[in-house]
C-alpha atoms as a PDB file:
ATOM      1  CA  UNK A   1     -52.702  -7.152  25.208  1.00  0.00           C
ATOM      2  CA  UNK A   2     -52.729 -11.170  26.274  1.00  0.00           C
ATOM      3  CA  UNK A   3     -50.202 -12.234  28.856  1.00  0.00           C
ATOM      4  CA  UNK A   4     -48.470 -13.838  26.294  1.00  0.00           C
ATOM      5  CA  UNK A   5     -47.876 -10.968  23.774  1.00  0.00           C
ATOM      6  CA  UNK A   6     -46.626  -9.325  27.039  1.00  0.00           C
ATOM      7  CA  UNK A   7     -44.092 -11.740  27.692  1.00  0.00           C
ATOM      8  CA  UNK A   8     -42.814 -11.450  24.571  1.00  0.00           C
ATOM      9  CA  UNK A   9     -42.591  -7.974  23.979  1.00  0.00           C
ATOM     10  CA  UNK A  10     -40.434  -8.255  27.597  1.00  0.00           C
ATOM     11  CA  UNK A  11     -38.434 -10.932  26.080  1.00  0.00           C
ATOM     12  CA  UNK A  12     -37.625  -9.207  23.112  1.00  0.00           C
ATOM     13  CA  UNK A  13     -36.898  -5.384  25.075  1.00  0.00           C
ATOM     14  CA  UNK A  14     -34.717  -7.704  27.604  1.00  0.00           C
ATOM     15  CA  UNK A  15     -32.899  -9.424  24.511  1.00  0.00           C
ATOM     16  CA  UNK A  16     -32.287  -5.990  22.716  1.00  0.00           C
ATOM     17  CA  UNK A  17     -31.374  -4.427  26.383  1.00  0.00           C
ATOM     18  CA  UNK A  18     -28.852  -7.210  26.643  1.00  0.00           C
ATOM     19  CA  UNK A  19     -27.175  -7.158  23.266  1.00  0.00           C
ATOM     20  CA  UNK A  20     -26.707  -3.234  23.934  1.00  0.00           C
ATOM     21  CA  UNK A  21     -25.111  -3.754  27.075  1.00  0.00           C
ATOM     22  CA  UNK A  22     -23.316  -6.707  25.763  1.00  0.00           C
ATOM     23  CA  UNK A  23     -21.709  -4.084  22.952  1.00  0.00           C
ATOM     24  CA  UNK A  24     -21.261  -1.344  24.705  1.00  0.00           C
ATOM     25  CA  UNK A  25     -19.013  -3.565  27.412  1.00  0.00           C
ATOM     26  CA  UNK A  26     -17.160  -5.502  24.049  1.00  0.00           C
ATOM     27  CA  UNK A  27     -16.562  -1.656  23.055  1.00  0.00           C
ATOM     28  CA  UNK A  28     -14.570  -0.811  26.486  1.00  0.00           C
ATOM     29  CA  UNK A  29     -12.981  -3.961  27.357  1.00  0.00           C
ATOM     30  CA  UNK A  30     -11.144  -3.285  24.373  1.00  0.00           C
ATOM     31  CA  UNK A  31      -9.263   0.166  25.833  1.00  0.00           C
ATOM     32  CA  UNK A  32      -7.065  -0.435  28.057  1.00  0.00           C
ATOM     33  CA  UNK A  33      -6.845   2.918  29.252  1.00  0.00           C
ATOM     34  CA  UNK A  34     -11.208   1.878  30.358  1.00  0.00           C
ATOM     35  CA  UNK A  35      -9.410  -0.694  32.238  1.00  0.00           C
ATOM     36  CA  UNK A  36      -6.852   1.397  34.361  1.00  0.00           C
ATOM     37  CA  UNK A  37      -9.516   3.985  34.878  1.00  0.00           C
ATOM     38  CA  UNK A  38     -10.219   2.133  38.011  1.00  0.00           C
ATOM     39  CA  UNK A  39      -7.157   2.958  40.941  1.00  0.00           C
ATOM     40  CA  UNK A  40      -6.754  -0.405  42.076  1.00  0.00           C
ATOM     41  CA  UNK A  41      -5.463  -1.509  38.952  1.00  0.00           C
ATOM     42  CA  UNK A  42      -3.246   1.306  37.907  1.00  0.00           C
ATOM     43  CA  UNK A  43      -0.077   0.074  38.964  1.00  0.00           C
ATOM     44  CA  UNK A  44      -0.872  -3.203  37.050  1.00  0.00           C
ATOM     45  CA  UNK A  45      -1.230  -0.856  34.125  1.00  0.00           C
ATOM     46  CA  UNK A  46       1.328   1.061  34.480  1.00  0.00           C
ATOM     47  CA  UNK A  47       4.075  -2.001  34.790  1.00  0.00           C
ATOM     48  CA  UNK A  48       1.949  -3.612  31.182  1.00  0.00           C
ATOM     49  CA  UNK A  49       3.094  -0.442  29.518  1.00  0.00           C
ATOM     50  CA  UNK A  50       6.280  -0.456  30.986  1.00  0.00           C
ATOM     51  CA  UNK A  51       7.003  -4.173  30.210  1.00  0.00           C
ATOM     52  CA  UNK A  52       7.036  -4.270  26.469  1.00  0.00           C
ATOM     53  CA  UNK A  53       3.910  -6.300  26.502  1.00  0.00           C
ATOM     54  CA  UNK A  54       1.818  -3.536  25.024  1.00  0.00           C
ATOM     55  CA  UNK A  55       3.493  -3.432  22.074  1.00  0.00           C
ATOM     56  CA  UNK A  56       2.271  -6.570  21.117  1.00  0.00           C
ATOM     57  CA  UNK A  57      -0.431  -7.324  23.328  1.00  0.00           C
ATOM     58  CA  UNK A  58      -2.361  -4.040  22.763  1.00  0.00           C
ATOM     59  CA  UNK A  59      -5.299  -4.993  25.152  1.00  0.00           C
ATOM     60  CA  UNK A  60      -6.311  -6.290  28.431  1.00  0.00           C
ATOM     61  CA  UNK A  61      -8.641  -8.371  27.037  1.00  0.00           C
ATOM     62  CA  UNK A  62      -6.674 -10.365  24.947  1.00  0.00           C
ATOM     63  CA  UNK A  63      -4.678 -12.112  27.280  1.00  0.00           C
ATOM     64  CA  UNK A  64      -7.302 -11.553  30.322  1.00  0.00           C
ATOM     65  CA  UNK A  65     -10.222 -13.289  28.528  1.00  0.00           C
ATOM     66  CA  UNK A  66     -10.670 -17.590  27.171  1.00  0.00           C
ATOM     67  CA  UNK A  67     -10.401 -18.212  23.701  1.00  0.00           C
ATOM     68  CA  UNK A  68     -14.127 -17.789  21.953  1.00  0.00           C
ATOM     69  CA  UNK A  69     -17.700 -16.736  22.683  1.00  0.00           C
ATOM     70  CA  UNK A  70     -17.127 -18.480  25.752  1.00  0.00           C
ATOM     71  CA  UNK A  71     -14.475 -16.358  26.574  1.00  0.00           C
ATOM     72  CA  UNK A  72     -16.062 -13.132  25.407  1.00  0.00           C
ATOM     73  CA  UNK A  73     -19.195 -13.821  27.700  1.00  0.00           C
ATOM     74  CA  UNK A  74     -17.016 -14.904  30.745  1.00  0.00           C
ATOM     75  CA  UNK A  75     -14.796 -11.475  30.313  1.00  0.00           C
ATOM     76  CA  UNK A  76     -17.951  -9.667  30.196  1.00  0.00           C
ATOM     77  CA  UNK A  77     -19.239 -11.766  34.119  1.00  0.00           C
ATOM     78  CA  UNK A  78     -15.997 -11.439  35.202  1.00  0.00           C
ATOM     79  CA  UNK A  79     -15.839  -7.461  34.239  1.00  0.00           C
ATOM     80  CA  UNK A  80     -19.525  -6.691  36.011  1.00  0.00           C
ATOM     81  CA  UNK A  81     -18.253  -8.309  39.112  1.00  0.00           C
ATOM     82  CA  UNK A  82     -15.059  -6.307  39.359  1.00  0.00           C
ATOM     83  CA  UNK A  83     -16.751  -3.071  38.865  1.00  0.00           C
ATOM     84  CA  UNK A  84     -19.275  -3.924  41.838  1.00  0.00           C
ATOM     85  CA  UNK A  85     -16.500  -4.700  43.922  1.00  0.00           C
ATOM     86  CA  UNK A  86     -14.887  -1.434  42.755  1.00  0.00           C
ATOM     87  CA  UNK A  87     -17.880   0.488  43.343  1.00  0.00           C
ATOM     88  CA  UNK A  88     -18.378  -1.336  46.963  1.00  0.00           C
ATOM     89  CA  UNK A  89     -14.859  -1.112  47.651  1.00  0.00           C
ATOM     90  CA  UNK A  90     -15.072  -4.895  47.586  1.00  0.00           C
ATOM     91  CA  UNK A  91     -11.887  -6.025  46.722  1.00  0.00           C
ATOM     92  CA  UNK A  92      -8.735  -6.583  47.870  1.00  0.00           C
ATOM     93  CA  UNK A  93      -4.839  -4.858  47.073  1.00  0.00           C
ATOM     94  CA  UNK A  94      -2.815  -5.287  44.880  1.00  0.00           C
ATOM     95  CA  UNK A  95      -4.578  -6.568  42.614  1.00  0.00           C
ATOM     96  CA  UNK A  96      -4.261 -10.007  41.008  1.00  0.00           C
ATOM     97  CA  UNK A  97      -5.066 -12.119  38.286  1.00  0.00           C
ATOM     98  CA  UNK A  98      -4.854 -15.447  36.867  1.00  0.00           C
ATOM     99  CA  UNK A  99      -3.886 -15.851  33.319  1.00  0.00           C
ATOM    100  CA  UNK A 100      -4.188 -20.161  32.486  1.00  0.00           C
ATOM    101  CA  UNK A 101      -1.868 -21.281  29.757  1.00  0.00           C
ATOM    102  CA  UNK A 102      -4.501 -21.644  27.630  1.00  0.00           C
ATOM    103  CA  UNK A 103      -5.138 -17.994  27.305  1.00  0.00           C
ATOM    104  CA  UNK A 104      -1.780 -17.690  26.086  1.00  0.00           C
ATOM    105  CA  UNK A 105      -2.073 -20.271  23.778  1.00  0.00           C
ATOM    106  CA  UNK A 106      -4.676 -18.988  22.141  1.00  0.00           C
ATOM    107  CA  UNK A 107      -2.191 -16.796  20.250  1.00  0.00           C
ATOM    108  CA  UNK A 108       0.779 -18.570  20.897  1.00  0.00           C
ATOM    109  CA  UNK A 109       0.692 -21.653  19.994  1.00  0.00           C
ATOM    110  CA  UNK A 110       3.281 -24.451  21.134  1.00  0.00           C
ATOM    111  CA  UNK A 111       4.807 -25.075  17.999  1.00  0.00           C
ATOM    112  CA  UNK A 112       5.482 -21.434  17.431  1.00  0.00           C
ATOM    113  CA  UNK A 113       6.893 -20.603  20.618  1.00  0.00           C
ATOM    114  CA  UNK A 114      10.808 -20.467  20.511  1.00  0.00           C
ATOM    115  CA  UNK A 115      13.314 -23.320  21.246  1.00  0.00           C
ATOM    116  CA  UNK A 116      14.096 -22.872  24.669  1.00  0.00           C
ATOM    117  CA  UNK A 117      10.348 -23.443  25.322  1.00  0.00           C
ATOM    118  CA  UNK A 118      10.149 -27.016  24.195  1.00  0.00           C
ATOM    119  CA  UNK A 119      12.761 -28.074  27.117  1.00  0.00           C
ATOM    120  CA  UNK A 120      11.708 -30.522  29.460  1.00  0.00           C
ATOM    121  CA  UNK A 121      12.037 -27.595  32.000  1.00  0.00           C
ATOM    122  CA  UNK A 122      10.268 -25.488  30.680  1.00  0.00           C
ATOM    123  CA  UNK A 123       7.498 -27.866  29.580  1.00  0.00           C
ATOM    124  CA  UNK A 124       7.078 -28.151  33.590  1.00  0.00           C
ATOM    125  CA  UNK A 125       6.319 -24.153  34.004  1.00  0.00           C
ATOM    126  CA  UNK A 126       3.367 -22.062  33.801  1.00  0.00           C
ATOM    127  CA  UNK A 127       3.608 -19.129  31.085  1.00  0.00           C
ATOM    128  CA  UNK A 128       3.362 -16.822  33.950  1.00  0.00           C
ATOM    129  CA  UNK A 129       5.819 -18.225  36.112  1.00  0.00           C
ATOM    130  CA  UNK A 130       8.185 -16.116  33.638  1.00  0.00           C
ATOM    131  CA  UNK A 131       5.656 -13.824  32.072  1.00  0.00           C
ATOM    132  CA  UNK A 132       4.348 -11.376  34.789  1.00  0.00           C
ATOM    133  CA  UNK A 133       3.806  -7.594  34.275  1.00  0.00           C
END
């Protein structure tokens, strides 16, 4: 077999490799119960189900991820590099993450948000700075 044929066939195994993986890590981003499996994030799942927000934000992903493909793909970086650091105890406690408005607004947008959200007050605040499980 010429060296090209052989870079193909690698191209193509790698591409099929990758859109398994790629799957299979869509698949369990989506449970959050994959997500607390982990210790150092347990008590962050424990206060999400005891906040309300899981009754209407049913996954981690949703609000822990950018809107689109883009958003997909960076979930999926962001999620191999926090189970190396969980694997090489890499990481430090409690754990913490950043959720940018525009995660939020992904789903809720501006004009649907309620009233008291459209003050010049709370124009000046983050969506966390109120929202924190």
């Amino acid at each position: 077999m010429s060296i090209g044929k052989r870079l193909a066939l690698a191209a193509v195994v790698a591409l099929v490799l990758g859109l398994a993986a790629g799957t299979a890590a869509y698949t369990l981003e989506q449970s959050p119960e994959f997500c607390a499996s982990c210790h150092e994030i347990k008590p962050a799942y424990e206060t999400w189900l005891r906040s309300g927000f899981a009754e209407h934000h049913p996954t981690c992903i949703e609000c822990h991820s950018a809107p689109g493909i883009g958003g997909i793909i960076g979930a999926q970086i962001q999620g191999s590099r926090e189970l190396v650091a969980h694997f090489t105890g890499n990481f430090e406690e409690p754990i913490r993450a950043e959720v940018p408005d525009g995660w939020c607004i992904k789903c809720h947008s501006r004009p649907s948000l309620p009233p008291s959200h459209h003050t010049p007050a709370f124009l000046k605040k983050e969506c966390a700075d109120c929202h924190r499980h």
